[in-house]
C-alpha atoms as a PDB file:
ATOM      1  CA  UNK A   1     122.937  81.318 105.903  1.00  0.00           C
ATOM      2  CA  UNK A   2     120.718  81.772 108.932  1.00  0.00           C
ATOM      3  CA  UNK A   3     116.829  81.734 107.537  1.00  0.00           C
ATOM      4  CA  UNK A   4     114.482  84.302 108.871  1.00  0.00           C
ATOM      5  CA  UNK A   5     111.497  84.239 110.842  1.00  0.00           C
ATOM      6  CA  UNK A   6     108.662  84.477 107.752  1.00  0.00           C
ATOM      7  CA  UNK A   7     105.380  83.517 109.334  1.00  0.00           C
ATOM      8  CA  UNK A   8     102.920  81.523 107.295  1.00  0.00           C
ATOM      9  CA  UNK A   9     102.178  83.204 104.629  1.00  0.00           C
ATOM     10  CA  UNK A  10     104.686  85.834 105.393  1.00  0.00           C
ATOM     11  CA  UNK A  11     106.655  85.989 101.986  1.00  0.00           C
ATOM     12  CA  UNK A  12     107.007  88.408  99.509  1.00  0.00           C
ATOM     13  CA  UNK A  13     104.091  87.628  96.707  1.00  0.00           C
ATOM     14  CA  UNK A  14     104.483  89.150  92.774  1.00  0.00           C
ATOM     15  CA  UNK A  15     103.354  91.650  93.116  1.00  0.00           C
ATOM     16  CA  UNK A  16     102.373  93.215  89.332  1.00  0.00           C
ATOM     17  CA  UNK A  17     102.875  97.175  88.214  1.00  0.00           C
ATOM     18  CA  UNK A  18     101.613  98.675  85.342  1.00  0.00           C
ATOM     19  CA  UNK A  19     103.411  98.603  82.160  1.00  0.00           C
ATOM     20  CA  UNK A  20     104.752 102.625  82.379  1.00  0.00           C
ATOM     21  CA  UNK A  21     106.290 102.021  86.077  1.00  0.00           C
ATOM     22  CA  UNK A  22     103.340 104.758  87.005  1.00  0.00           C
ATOM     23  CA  UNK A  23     101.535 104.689  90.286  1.00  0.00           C
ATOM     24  CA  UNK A  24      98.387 102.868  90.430  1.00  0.00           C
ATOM     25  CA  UNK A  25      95.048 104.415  90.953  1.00  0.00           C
ATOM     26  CA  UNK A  26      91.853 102.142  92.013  1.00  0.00           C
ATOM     27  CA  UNK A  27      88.849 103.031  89.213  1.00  0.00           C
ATOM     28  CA  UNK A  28      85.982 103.711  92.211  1.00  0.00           C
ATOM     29  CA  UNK A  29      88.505 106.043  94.105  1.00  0.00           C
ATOM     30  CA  UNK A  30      86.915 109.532  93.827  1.00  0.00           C
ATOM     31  CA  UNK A  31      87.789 112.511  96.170  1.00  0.00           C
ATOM     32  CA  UNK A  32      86.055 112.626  99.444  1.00  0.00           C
ATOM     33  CA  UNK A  33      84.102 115.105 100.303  1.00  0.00           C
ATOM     34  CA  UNK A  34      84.804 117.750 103.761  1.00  0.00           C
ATOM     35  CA  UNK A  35      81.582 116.302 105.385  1.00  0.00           C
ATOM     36  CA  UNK A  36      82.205 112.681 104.996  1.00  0.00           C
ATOM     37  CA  UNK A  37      82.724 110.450 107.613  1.00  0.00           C
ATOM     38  CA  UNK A  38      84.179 107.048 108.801  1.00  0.00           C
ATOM     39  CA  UNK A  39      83.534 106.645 112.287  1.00  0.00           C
ATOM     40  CA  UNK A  40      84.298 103.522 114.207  1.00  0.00           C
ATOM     41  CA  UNK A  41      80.842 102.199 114.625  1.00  0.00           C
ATOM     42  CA  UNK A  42      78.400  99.646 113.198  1.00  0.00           C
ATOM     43  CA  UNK A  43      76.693 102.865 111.831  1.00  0.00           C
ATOM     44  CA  UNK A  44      79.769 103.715 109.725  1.00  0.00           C
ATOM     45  CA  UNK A  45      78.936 100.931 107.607  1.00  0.00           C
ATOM     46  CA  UNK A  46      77.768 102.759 104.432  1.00  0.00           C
ATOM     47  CA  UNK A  47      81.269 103.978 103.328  1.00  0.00           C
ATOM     48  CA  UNK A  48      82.533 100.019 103.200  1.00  0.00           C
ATOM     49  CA  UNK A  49      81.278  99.111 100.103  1.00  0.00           C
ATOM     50  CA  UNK A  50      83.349 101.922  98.419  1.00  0.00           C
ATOM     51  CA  UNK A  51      86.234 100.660 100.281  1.00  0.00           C
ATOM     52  CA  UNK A  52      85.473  97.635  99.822  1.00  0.00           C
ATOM     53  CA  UNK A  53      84.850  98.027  95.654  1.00  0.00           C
ATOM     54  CA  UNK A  54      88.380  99.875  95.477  1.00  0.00           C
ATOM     55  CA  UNK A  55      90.329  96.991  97.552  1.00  0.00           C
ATOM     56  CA  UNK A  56      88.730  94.438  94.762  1.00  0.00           C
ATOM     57  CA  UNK A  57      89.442  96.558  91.884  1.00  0.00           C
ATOM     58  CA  UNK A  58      93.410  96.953  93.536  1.00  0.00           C
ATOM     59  CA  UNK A  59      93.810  92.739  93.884  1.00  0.00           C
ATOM     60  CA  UNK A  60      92.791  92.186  90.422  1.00  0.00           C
ATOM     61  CA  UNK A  61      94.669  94.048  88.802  1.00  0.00           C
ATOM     62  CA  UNK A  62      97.959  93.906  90.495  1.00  0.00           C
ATOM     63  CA  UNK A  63      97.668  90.084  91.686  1.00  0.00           C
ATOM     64  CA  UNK A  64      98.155  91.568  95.329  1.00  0.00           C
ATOM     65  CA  UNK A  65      95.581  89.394  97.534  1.00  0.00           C
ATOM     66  CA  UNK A  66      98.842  86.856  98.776  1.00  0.00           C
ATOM     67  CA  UNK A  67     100.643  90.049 100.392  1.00  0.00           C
ATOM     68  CA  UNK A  68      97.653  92.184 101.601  1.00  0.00           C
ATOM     69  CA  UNK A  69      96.850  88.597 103.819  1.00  0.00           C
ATOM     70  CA  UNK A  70     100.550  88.943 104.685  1.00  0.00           C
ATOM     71  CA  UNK A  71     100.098  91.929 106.010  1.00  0.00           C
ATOM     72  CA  UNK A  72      97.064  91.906 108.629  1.00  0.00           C
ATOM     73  CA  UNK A  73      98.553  88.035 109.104  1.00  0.00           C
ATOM     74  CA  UNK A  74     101.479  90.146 110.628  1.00  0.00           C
ATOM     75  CA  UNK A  75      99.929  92.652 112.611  1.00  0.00           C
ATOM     76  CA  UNK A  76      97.360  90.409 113.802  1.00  0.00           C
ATOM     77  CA  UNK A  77     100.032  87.370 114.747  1.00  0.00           C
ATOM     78  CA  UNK A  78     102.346  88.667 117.297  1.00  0.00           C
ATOM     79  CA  UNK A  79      99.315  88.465 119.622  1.00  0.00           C
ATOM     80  CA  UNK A  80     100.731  86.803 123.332  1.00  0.00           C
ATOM     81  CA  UNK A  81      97.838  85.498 125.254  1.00  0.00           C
ATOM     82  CA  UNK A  82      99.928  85.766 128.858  1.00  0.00           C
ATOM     83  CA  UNK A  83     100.250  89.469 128.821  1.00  0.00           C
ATOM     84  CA  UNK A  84      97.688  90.376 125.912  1.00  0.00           C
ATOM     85  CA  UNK A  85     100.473  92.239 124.338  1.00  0.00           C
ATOM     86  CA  UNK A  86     100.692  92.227 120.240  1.00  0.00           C
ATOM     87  CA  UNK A  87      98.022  91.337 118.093  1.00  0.00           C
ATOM     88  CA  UNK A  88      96.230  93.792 115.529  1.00  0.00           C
ATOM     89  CA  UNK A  89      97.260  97.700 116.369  1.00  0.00           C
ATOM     90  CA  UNK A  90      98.674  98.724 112.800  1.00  0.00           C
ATOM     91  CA  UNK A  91     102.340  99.369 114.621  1.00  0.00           C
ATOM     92  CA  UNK A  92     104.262  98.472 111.241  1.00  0.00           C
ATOM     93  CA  UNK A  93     102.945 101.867 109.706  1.00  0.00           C
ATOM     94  CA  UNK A  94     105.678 104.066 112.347  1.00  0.00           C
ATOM     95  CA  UNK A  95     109.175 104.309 111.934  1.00  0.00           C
ATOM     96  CA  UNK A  96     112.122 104.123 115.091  1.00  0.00           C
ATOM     97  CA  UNK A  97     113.853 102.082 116.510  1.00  0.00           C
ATOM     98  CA  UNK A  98     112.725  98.453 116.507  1.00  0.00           C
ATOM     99  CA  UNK A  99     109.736  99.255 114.950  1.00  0.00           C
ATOM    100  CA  UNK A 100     107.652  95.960 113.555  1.00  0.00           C
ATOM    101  CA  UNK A 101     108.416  97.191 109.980  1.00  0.00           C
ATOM    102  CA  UNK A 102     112.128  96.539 110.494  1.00  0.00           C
ATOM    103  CA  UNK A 103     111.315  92.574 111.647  1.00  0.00           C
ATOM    104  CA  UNK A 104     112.999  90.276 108.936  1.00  0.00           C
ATOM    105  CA  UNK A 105     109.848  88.502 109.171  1.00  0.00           C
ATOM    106  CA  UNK A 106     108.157  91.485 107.437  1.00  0.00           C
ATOM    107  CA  UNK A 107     110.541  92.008 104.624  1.00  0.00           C
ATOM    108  CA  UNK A 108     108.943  93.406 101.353  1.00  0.00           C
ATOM    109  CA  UNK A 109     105.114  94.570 103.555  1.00  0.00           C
ATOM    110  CA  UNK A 110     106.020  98.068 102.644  1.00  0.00           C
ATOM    111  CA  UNK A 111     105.141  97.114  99.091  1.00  0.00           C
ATOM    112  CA  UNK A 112     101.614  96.301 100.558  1.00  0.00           C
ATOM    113  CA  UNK A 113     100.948  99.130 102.825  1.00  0.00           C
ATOM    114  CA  UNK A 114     102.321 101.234  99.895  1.00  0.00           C
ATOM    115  CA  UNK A 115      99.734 100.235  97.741  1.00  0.00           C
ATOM    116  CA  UNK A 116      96.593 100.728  99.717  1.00  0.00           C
ATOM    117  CA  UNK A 117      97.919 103.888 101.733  1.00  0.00           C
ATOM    118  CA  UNK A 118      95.832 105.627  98.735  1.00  0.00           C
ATOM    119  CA  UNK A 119      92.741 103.369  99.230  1.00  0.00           C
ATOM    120  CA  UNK A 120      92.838 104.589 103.037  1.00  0.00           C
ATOM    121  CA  UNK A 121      93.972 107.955 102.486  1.00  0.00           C
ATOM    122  CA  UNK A 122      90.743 108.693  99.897  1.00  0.00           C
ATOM    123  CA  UNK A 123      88.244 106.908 101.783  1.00  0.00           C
ATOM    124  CA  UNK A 124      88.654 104.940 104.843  1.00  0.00           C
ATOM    125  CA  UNK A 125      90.874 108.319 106.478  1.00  0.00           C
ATOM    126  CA  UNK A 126      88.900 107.784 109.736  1.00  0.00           C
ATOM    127  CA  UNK A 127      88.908 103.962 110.056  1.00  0.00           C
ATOM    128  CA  UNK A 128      91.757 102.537 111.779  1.00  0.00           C
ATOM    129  CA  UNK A 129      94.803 101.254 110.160  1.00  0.00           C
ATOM    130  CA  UNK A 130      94.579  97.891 111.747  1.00  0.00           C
ATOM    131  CA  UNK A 131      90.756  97.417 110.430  1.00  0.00           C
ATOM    132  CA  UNK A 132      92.061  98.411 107.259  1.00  0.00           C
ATOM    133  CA  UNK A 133      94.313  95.821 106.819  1.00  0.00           C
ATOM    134  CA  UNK A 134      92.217  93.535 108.172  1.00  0.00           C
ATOM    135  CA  UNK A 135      89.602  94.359 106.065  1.00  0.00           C
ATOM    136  CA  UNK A 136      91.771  94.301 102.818  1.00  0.00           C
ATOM    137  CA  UNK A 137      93.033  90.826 103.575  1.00  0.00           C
ATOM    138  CA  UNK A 138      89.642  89.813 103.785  1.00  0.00           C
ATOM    139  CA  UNK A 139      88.289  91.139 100.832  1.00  0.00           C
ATOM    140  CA  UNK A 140      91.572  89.728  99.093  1.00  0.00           C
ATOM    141  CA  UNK A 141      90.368  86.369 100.065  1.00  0.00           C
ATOM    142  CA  UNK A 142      87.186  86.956  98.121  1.00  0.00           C
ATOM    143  CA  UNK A 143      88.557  88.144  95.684  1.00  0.00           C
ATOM    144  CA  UNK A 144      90.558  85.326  94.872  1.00  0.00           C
ATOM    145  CA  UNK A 145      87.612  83.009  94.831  1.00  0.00           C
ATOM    146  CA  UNK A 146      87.865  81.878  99.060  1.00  0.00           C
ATOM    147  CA  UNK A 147      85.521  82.565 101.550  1.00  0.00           C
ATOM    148  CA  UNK A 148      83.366  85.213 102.909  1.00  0.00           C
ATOM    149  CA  UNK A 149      85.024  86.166 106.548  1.00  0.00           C
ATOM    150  CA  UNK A 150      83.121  88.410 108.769  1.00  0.00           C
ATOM    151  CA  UNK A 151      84.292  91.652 109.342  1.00  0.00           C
ATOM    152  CA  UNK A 152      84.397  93.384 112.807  1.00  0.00           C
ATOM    153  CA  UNK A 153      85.383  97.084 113.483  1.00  0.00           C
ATOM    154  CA  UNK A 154      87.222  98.961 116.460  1.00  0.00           C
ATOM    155  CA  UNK A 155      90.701  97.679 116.251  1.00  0.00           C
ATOM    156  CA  UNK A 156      92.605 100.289 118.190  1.00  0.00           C
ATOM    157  CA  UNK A 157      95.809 101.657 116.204  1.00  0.00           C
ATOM    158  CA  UNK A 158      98.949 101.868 118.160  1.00  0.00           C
ATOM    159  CA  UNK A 159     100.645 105.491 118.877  1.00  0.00           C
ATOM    160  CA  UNK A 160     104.057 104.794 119.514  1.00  0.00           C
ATOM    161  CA  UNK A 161     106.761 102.489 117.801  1.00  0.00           C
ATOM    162  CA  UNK A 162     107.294 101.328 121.362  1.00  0.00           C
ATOM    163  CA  UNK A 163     104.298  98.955 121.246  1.00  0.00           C
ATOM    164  CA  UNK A 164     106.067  96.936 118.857  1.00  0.00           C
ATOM    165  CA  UNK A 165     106.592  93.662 120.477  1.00  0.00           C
ATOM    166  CA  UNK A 166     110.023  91.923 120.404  1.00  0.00           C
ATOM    167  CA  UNK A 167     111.143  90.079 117.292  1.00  0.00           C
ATOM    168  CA  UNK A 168     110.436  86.627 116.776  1.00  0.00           C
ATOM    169  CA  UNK A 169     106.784  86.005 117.120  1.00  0.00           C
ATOM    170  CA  UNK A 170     106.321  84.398 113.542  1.00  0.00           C
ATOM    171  CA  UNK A 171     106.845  80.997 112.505  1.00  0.00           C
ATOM    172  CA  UNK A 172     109.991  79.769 110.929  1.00  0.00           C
ATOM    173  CA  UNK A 173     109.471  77.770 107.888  1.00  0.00           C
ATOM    174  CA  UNK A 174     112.377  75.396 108.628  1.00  0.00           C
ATOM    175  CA  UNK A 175     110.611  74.522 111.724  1.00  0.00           C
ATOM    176  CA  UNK A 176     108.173  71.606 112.495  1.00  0.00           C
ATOM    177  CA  UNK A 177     105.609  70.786 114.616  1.00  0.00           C
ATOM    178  CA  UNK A 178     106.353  71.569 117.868  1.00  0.00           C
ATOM    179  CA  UNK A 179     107.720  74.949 116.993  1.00  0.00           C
ATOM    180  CA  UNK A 180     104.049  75.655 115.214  1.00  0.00           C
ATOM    181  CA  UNK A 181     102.524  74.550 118.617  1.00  0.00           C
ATOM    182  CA  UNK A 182     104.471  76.702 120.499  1.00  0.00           C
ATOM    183  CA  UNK A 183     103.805  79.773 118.277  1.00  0.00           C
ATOM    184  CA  UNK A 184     100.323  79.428 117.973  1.00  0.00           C
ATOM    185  CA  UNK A 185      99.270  78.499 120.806  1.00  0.00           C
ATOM    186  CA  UNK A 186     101.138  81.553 122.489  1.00  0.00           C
ATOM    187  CA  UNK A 187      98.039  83.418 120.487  1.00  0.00           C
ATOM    188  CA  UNK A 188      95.638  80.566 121.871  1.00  0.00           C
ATOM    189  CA  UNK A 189      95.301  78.727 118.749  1.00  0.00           C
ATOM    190  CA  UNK A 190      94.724  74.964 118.446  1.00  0.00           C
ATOM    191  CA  UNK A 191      96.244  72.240 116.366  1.00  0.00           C
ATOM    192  CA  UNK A 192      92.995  72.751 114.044  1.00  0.00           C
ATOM    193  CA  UNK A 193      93.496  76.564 113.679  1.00  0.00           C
ATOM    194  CA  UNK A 194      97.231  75.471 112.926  1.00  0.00           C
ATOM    195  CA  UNK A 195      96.279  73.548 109.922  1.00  0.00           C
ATOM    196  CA  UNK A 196      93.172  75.837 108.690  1.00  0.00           C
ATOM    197  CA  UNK A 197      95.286  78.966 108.832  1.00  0.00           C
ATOM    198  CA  UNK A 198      98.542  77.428 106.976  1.00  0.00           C
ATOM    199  CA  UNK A 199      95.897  76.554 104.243  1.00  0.00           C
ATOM    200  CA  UNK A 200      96.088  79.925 103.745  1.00  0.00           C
ATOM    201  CA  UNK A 201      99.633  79.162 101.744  1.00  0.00           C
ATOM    202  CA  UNK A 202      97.724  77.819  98.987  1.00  0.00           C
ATOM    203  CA  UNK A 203      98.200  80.861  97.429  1.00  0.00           C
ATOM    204  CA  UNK A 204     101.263  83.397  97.592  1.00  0.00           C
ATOM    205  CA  UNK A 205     104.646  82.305  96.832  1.00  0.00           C
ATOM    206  CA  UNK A 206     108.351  82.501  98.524  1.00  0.00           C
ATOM    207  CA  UNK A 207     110.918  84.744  97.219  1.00  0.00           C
ATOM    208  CA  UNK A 208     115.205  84.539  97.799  1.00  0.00           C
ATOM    209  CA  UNK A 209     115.298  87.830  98.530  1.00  0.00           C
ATOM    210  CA  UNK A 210     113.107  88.349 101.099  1.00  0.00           C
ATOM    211  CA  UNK A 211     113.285  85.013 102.887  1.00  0.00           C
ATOM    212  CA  UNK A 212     115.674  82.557 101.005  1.00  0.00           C
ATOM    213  CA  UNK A 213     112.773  80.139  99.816  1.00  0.00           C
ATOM    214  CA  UNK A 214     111.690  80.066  96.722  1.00  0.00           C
ATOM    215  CA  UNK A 215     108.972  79.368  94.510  1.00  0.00           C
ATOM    216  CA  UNK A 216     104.888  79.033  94.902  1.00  0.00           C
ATOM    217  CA  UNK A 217     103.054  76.452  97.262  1.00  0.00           C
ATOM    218  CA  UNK A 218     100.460  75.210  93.981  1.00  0.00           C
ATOM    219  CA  UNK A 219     100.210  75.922  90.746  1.00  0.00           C
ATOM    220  CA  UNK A 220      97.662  78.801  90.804  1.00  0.00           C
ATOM    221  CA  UNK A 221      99.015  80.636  93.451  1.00  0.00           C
ATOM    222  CA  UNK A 222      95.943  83.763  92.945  1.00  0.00           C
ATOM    223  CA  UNK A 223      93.293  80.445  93.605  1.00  0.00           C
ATOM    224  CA  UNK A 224      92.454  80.099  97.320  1.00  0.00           C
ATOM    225  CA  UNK A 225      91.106  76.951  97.371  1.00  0.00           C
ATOM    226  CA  UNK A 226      92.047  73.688  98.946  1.00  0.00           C
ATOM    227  CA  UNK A 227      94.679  72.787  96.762  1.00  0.00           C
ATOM    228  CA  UNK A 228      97.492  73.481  99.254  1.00  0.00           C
ATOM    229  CA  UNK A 229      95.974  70.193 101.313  1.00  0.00           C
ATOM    230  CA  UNK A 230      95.677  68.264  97.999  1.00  0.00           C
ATOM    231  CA  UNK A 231      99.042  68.928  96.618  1.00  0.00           C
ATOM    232  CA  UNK A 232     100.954  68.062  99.570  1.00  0.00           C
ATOM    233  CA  UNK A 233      99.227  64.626  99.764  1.00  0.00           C
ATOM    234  CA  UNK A 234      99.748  63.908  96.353  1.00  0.00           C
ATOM    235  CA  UNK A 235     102.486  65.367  94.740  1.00  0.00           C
ATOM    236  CA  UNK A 236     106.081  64.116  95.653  1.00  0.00           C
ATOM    237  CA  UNK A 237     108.271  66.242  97.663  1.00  0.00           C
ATOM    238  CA  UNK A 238     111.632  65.892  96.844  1.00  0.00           C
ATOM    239  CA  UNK A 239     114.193  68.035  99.883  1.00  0.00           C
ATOM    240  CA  UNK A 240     116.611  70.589  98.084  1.00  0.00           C
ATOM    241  CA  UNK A 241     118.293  73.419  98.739  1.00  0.00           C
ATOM    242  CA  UNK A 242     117.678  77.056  97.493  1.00  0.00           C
ATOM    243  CA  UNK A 243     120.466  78.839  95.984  1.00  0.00           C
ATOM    244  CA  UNK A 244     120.566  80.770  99.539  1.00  0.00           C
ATOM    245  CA  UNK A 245     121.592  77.528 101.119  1.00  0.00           C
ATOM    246  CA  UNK A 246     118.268  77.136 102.716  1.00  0.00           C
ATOM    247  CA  UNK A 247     116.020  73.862 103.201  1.00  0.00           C
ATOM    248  CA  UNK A 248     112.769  73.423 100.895  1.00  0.00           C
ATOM    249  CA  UNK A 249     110.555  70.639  98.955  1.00  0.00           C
ATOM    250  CA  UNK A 250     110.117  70.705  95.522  1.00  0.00           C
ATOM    251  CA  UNK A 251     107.730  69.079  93.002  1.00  0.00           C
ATOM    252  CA  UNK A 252     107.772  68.357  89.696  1.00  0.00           C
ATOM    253  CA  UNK A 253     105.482  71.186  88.444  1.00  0.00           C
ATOM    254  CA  UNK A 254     107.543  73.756  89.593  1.00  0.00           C
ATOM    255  CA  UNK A 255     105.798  73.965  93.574  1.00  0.00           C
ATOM    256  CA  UNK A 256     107.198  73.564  96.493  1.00  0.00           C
ATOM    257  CA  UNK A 257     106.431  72.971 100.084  1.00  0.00           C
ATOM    258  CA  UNK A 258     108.963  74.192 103.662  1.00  0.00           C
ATOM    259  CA  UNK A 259     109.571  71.841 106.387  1.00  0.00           C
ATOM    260  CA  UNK A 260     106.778  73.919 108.188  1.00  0.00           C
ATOM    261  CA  UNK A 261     104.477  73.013 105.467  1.00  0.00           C
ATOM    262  CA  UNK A 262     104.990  69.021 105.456  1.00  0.00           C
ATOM    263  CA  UNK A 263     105.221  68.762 109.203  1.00  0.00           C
ATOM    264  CA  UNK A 264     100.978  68.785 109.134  1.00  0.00           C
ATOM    265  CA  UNK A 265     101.525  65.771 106.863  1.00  0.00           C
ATOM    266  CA  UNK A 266     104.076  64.045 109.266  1.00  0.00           C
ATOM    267  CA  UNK A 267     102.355  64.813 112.488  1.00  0.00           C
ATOM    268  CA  UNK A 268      99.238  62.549 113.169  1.00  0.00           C
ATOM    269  CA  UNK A 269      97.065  65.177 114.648  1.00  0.00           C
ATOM    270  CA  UNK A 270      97.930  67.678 112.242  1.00  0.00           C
ATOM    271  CA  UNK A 271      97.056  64.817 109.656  1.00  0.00           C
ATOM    272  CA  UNK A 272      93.755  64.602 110.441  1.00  0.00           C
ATOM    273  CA  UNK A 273      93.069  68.297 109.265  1.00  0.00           C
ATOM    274  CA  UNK A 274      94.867  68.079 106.223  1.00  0.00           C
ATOM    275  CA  UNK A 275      92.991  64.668 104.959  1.00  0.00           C
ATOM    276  CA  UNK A 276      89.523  66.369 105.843  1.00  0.00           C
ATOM    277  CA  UNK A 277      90.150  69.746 103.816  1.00  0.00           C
ATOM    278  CA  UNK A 278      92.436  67.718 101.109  1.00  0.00           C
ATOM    279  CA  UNK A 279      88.676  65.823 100.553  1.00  0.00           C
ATOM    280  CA  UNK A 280      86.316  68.948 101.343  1.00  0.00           C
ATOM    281  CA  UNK A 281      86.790  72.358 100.091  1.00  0.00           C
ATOM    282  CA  UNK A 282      83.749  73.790 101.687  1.00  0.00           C
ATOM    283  CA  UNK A 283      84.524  72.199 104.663  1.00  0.00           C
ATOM    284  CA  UNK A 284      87.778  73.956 104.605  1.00  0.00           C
ATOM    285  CA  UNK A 285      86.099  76.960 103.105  1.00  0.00           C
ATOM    286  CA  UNK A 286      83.647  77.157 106.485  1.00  0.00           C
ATOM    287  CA  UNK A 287      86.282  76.082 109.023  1.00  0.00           C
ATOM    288  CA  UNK A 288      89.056  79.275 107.463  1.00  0.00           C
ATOM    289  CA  UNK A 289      86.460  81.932 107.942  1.00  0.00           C
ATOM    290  CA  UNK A 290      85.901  80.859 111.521  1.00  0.00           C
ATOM    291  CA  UNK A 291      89.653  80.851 112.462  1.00  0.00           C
ATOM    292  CA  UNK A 292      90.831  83.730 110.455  1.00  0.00           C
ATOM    293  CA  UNK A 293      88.214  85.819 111.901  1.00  0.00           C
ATOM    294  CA  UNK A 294      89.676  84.956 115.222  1.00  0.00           C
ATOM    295  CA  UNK A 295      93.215  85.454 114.330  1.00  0.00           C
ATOM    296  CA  UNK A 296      92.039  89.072 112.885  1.00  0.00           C
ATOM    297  CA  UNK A 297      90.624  89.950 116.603  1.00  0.00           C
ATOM    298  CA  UNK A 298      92.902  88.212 118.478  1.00  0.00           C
ATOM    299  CA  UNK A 299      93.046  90.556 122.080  1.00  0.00           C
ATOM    300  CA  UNK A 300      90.499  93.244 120.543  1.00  0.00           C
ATOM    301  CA  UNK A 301      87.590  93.930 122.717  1.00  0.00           C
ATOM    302  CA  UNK A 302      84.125  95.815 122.048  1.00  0.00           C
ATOM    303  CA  UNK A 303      84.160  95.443 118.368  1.00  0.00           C
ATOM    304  CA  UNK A 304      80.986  95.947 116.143  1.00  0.00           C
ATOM    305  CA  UNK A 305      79.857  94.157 113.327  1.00  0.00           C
ATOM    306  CA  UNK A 306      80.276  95.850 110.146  1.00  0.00           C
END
């Protein structure tokens, strides 16, 4: 079976509905009024906490937070540094030909953008759809005990399903090292951004049928925390093979790790990272926020703080 592009953190999370099947409405959406306003400025900032309040109330009670990271992960990640094409522009929300939304990588995101479309629609209508879902991922983080991660405004939406880039931008997860170097560092990333942003799978989990993994990275897989780093030091991997026929490492408790995720155990300068946020959650706590901000503005220009 050939295994799909995924990207880190790229696969289909549980994602939890209510009990009667019936769409789910966030308790501090209320209807907006004619004369309100969402501008893409610093002085639009007094509509975010509303947004922000209705994203929270969404993650905890549907256990979303793994796939609304997925999602501005995958807008913001096809980002090329040699021709500045990619990177955040909310493409995956048109439909054509080719579109980003089709990308096997991005199997199961419509789940996500399906769920916050009514967060948007009520009270973010004016704010772009790629500072949305940048904005929701980092308020998922939060949420699920991580860092705080700065948020920036003025991502520029794209207009036509012909800005989607070419398929293949995200990581494979039966990859290793060198394939992660040559991924990120086509978006300028370093060997430490490599490491802090695949932290990042400590929560989230893979699913067959939208990648042909399987399973969760730790054992509390709504916890961001370090335990991604911790577990993959400690715990022993044993290689398997999913009932798709594709490569994996499982652990006794029921986790498992990809070849992409062990190859920052196996390489040494990968190692280095993953020993100092295996011993220092705040360390890793700091470090995320600085590299996930820059992965969320990766080729924007003349954006305002928030």
């Amino acid at each position: 079976m050939k295994i799909q592009s995924f990207g880190l953190l790229s696969l289909l999370v549980v994602v939890s509905w209510t009990s009667n099947g019936s769409a789910f409405v966030p308790r501090s959406i209320t209807t907006r009024s004619s004369t309100s306003s969402f501008a893409l400025s610093a002085a639009a900032t007094s509509d975010l906490p509303a947004v922000r309040s209705a994203i929270a109330d969404l993650v905890k009670e549907k256990n979303c937070g793994p796939i609304l990271i997925r999602l501005a992960w995958h807008d913001a990640g096809t980002y090329s540094k040699e021709d500045n094409s990619g990177g955040p522009r909310g493409v995956m929300r048109l439909e054509g030909d080719k579109c980003e939304a089709d990308f096997g990588a991005n199997a199961g995101l419509a789940v996500a953008r399906d769920l916050i479309q009514i967060i948007k629609d009520d009270l973010a209508a004016d704010m772009s759809t790629a500072d949305f879902w940048a904005l929701a991922s980092i308020v998922a983080i939060e949420e699920m005990g991580g860092p705080k991660i700065k948020f920036r405004m003025g991502r520029k939406d794209a207009k036509e399903v012909s800005e989607s880039v070419p398929e293949g931008r995200h990581p494979d997860g039966d990859k290793g090292s060198d394939h992660l170097r040559e991924v990120f560092g086509r978006m300028g990333l370093t060997d430490q951004d490599i490491v802090i942003l695949s932290g990042a799978h400590t929560v989230g989990s893979c699913h067959l049928d939208r990648s042909g993994f399987d399973g969760p990275w730790t054992e509390q897989p709504y916890q961001f925390d370090n335990s991604y780093y911790k577990d993959m030091l400690n715990k022993q991997w044993k290689e398997t093979e999913t009932s798709a026929g594709n490569p994996q490492y499982n652990s006794d408790s029921g986790t498992m790790m990809l070849i992409s995720d062990l190859a920052l155990m196996k390489d040494d300068k990968f190692r280095v990272y993953v020993d100092k946020y295996a011993q220092d959650q705040d360390a890793f706590f700091a470090d995320f926020a600085e590299s996930y901000q820059k992965l969320l503005e990766l080729g924007c220009k003349d954006l305002q703080d928030a």
